[in-house]
Protein backbone atom coordinates (compact mmCIF):
# COMPACT_ATOMS: atom_id res chain seq x y z
CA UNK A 1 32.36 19.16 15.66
CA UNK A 2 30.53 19.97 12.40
CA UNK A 3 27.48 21.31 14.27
CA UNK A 4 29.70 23.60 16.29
CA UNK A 5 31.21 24.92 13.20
CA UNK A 6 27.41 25.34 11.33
CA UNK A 7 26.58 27.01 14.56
CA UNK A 8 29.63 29.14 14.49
CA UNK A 9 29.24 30.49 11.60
CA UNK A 10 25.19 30.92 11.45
CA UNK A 11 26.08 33.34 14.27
CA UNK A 12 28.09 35.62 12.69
CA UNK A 13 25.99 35.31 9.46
CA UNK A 14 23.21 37.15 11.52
CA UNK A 15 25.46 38.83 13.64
CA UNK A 16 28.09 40.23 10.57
CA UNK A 17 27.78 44.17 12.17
CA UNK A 18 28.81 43.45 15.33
CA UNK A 19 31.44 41.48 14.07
CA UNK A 20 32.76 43.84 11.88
CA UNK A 21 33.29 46.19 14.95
CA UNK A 22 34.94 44.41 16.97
CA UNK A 23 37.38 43.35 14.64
CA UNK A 24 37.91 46.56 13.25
CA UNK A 25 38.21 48.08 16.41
CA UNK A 26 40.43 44.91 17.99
CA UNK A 27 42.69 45.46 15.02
CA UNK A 28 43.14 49.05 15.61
CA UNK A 29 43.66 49.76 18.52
CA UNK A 30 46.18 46.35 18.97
CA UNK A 31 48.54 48.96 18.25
CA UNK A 32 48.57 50.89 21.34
CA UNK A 33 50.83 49.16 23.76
CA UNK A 34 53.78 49.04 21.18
CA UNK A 35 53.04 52.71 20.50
CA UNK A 36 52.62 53.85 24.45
CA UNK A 37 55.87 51.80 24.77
CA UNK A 38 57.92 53.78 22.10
CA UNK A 39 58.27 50.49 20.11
CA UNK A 40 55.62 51.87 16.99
CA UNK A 41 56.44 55.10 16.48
CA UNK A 42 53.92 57.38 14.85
CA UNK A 43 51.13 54.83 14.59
CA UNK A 44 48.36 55.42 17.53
CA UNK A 45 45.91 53.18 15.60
CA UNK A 46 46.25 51.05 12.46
CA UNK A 47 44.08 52.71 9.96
CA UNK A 48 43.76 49.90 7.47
CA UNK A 49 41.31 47.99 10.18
CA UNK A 50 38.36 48.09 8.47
CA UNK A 51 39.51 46.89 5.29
CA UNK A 52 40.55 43.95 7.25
CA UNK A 53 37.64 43.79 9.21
CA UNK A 54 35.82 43.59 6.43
CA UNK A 55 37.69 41.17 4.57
CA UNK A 56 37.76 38.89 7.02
CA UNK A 57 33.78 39.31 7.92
CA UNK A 58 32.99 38.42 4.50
CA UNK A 59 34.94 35.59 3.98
CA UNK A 60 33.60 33.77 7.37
CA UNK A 61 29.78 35.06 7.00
CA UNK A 62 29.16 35.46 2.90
CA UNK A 63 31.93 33.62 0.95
CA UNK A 64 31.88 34.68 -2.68
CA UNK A 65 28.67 36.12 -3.24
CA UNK A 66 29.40 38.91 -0.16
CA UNK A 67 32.67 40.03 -2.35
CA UNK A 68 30.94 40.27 -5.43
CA UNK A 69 28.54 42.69 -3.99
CA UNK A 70 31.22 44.13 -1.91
CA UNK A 71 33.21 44.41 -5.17
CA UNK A 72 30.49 46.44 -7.26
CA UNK A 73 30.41 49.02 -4.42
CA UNK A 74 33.83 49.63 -4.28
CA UNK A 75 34.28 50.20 -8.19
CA UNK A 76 30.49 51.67 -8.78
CA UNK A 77 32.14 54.73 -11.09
CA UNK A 78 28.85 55.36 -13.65
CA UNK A 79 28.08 58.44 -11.23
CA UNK A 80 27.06 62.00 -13.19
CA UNK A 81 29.78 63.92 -13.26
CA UNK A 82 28.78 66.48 -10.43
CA UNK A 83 28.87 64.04 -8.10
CA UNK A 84 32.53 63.72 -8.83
CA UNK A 85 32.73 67.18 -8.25
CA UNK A 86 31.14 67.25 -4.91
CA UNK A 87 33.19 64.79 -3.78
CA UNK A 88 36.74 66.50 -4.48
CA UNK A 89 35.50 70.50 -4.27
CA UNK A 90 33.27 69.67 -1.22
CA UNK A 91 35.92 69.14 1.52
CA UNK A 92 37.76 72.05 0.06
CA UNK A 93 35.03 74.56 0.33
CA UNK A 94 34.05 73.42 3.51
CA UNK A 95 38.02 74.05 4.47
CA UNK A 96 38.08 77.69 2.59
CA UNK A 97 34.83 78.60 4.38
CA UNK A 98 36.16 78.06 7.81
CA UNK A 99 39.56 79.41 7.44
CA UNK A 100 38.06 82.80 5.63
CA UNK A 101 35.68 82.80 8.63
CA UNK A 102 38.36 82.90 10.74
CA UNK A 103 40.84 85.43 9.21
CA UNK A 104 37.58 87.49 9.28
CA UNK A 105 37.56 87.47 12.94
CA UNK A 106 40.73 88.83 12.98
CA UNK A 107 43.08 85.26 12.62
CA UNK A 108 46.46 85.71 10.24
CA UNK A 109 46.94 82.63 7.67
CA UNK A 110 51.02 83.15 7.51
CA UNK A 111 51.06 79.44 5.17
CA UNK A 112 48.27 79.49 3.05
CA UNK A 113 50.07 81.64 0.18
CA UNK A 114 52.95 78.71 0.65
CA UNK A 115 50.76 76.30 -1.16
CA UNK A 116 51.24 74.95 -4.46
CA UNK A 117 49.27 72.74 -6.86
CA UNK A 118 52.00 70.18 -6.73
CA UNK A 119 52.27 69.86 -3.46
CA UNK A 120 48.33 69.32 -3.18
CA UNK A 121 48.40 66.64 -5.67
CA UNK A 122 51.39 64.44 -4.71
CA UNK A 123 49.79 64.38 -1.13
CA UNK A 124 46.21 63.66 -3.34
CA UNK A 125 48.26 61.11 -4.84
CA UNK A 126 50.20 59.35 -2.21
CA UNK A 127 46.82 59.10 0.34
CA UNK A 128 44.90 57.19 -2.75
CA UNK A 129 47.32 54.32 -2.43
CA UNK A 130 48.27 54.39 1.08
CA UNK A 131 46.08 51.58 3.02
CA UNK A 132 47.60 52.87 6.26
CA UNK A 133 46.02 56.38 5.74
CA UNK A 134 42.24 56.94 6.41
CA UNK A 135 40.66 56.42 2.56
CA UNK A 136 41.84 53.40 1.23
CA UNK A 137 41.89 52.10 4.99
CA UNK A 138 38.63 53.22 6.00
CA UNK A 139 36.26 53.74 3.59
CA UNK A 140 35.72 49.61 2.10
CA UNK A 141 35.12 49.01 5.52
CA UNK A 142 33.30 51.60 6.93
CA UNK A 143 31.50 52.82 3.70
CA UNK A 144 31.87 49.96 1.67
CA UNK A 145 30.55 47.50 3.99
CA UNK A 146 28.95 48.37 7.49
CA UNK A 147 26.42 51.48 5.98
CA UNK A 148 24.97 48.72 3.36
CA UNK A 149 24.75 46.43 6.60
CA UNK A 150 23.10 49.38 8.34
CA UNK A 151 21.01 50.44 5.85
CA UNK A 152 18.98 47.03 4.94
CA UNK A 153 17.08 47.49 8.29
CA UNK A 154 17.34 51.15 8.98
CA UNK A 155 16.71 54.31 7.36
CA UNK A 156 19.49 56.30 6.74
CA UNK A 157 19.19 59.25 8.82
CA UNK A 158 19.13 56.69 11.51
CA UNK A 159 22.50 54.38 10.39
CA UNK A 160 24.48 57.42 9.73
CA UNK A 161 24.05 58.33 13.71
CA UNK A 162 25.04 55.01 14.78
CA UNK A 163 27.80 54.58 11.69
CA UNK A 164 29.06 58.31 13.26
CA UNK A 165 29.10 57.11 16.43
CA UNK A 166 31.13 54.27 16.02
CA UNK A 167 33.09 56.04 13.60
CA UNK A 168 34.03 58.79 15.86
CA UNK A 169 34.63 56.41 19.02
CA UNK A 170 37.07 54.76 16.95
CA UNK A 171 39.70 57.40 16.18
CA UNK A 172 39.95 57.93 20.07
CA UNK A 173 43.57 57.12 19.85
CA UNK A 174 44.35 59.96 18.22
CA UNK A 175 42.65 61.99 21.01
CA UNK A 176 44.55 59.83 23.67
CA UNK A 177 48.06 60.44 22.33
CA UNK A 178 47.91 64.14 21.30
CA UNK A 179 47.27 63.59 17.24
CA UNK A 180 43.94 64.80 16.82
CA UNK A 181 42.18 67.62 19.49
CA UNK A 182 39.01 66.51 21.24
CA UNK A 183 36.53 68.35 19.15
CA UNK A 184 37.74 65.95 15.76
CA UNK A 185 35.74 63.17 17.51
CA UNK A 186 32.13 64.92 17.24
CA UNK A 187 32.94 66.92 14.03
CA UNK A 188 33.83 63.13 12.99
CA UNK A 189 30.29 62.36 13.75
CA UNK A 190 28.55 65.01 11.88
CA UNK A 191 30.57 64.33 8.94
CA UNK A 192 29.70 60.98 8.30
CA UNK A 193 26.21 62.06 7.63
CA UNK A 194 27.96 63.99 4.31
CA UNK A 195 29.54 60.57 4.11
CA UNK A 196 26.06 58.76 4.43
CA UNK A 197 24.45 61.09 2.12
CA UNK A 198 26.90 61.21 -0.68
CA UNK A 199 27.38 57.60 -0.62
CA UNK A 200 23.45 57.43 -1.40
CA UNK A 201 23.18 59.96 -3.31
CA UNK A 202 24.81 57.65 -5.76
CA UNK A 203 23.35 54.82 -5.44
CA UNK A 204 26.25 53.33 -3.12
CA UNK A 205 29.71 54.28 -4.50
CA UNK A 206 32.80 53.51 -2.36
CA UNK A 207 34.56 55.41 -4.51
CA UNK A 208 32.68 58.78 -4.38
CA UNK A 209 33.18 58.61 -0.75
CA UNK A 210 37.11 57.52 -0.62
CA UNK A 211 37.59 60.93 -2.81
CA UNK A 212 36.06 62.37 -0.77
CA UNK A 213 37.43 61.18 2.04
CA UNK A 214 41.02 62.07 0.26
CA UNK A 215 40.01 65.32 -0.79
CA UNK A 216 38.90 66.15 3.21
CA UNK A 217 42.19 65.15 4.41
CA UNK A 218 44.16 66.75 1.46
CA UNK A 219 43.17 70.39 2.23
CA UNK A 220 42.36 70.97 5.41
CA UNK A 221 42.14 73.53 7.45
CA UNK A 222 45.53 73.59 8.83
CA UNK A 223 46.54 73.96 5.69
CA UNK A 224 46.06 78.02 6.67
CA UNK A 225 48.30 77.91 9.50
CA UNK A 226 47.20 79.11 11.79
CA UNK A 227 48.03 79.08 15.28
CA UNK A 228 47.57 79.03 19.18
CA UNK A 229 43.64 80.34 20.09
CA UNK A 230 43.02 81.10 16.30
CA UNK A 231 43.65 77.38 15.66
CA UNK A 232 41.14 76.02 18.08
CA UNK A 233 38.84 78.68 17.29
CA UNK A 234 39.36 77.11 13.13
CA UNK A 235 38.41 73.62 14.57
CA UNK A 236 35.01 74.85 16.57
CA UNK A 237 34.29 76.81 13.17
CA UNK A 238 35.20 74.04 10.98
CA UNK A 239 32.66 72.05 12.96
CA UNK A 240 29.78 74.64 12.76
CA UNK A 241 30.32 74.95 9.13
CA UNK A 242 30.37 70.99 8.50
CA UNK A 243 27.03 70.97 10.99
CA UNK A 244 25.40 73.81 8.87
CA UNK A 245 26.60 71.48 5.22
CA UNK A 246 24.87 68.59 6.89
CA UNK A 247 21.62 70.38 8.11
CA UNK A 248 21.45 71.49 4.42
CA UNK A 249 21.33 68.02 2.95
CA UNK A 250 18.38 67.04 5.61
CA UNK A 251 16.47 70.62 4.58
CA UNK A 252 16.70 70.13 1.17
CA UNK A 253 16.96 66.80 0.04
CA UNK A 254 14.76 65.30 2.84
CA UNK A 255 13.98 62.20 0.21
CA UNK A 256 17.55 60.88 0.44
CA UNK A 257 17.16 60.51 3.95
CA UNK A 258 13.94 59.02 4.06
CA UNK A 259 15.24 55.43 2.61
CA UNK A 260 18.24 54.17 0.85
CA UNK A 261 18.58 53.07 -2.46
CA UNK A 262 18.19 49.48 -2.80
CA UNK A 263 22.02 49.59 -4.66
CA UNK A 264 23.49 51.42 -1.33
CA UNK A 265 22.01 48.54 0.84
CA UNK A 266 23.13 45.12 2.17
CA UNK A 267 20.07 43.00 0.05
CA UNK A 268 20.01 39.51 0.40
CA UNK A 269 19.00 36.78 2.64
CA UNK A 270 21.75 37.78 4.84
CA UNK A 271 20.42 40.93 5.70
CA UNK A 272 17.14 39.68 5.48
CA UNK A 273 18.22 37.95 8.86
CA UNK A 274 20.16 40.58 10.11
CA UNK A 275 19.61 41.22 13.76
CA UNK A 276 20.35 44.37 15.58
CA UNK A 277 23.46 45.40 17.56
């Protein structure tokens, strides 16, 4: 009994990504047949799955240790200030970029002179402390604990295509029942490389990327209004401009995608034993 538990647990130890994945994913999508049956309204996918996934990953596989690392990620705030400024004025501009793209090419924004600074921040507000909204939900997990796992056997460039894979794949709920159109999952992909690079870029802060991540989904592009064909054509824009932010970072700061800092990475003898998905 003892050696099935030691063996049990020295599994996931060296298997802690693929762990992580399935439970996140398990716990997501669990949601589905109460939701396709009319019995969970408005909840395609539980959002605050890889926090749990997480959680429960490093409890099982790393005990205290694995929080106290996880910990100084989540809280790591001794960032220079422009960082803090990418991460809440980069989603916007990347938002005001596509929708002035679009009203150049002949769209009409009938809501965007409806918006108001207070309604910008209580949303900004509210998403910071909602676990069952994409930030606090997603980014200990995703962020906070599978890109360090990534990252202490793989360069960056490459675990931000695998994290964006996996990423993407797992908002396919929202594709399934109507709550997100079909080109969110690849522009989902190519944005986790400004996830991956930001969360580097200093030196592994959660909490860059979860304003960030609040900031993207506090202004978006729908935020213009627009509607019918000029909507879709926002959303194939919106990608090409968050492609052409992303090809920027790999053009000009090739270094931060050449290796991760060691404080952005899973170190340890646990991920000294890691073994690939």
């Amino acid at each position: 009994m003892r050696s099935s538990i030691w063996h049990k647990n020295h599994w996931l130890k060296n298997h802690r990504l693929l762990a992580f994945f399935v439970l996140a994913y398990a716990i997501a999508w669990s949601s589905w047949p109460l939701y396709a049956a009319g019995l969970m309204p408005r909840m395609e996918f539980l959002p605050v799955a890889p926090l749990a996934a997480a959680v429960i990953v490093i409890a099982l596989a790393e005990g205290r240790r694995g929080f106290r690392a996880w910990a100084r990620r989540l809280v790591r705030w001794r960032v220079g200030w422009v960082w803090y400024a990418v991460a809440l004025l980069l989603p916007a501009l990347l938002a005001l970029a596509t929708g002035y793209i679009n009203i150049a090419l002949g769209a009409s924004a009938p809501r965007l002179t409806d918006l108001s600074w207070s309604g910008l921040l209580t949303v900004f507000a509210v998403r910071l402390v909602n676990p069952m909204d994409g930030p606090l939900g997603e980014e200990p997990g995703f962020r906070g604990y599978a890109l360090p796992v990534l990252q202490a056997t793989r360069p960056p460039l490459h675990s931000a295509a695998i994290l964006g894979v996996l990423v993407a794949f797992w908002h396919l709920p929202l594709i399934l029942f109507n709550g997100l159109s079909p080109i969110g999952l690849p522009t989902t992909f190519i944005i986790t490389f400004l996830y991956v690079w930001l969360f580097n870029r200093t030196g592994g802060s959660v909490l860059l990327t979860y304003l960030f991540h609040n900031s993207q989904g506090t202004f978006t592009v729908g935020s213009f209004g627009f509607a019918g064909a000029a909507a879709d054509r926002a959303e194939l824009i919106y990608f090409a401009v968050v492609l052409a932010a992303v090809l920027a970072t790999v053009f000009f700061d090739r270094k931060t995608w050449r290796k991760a800092p060691r404080s952005a990475t899973a170190v340890g003898p646990f991920s000294l034993k890691m073994r690939p998905m």
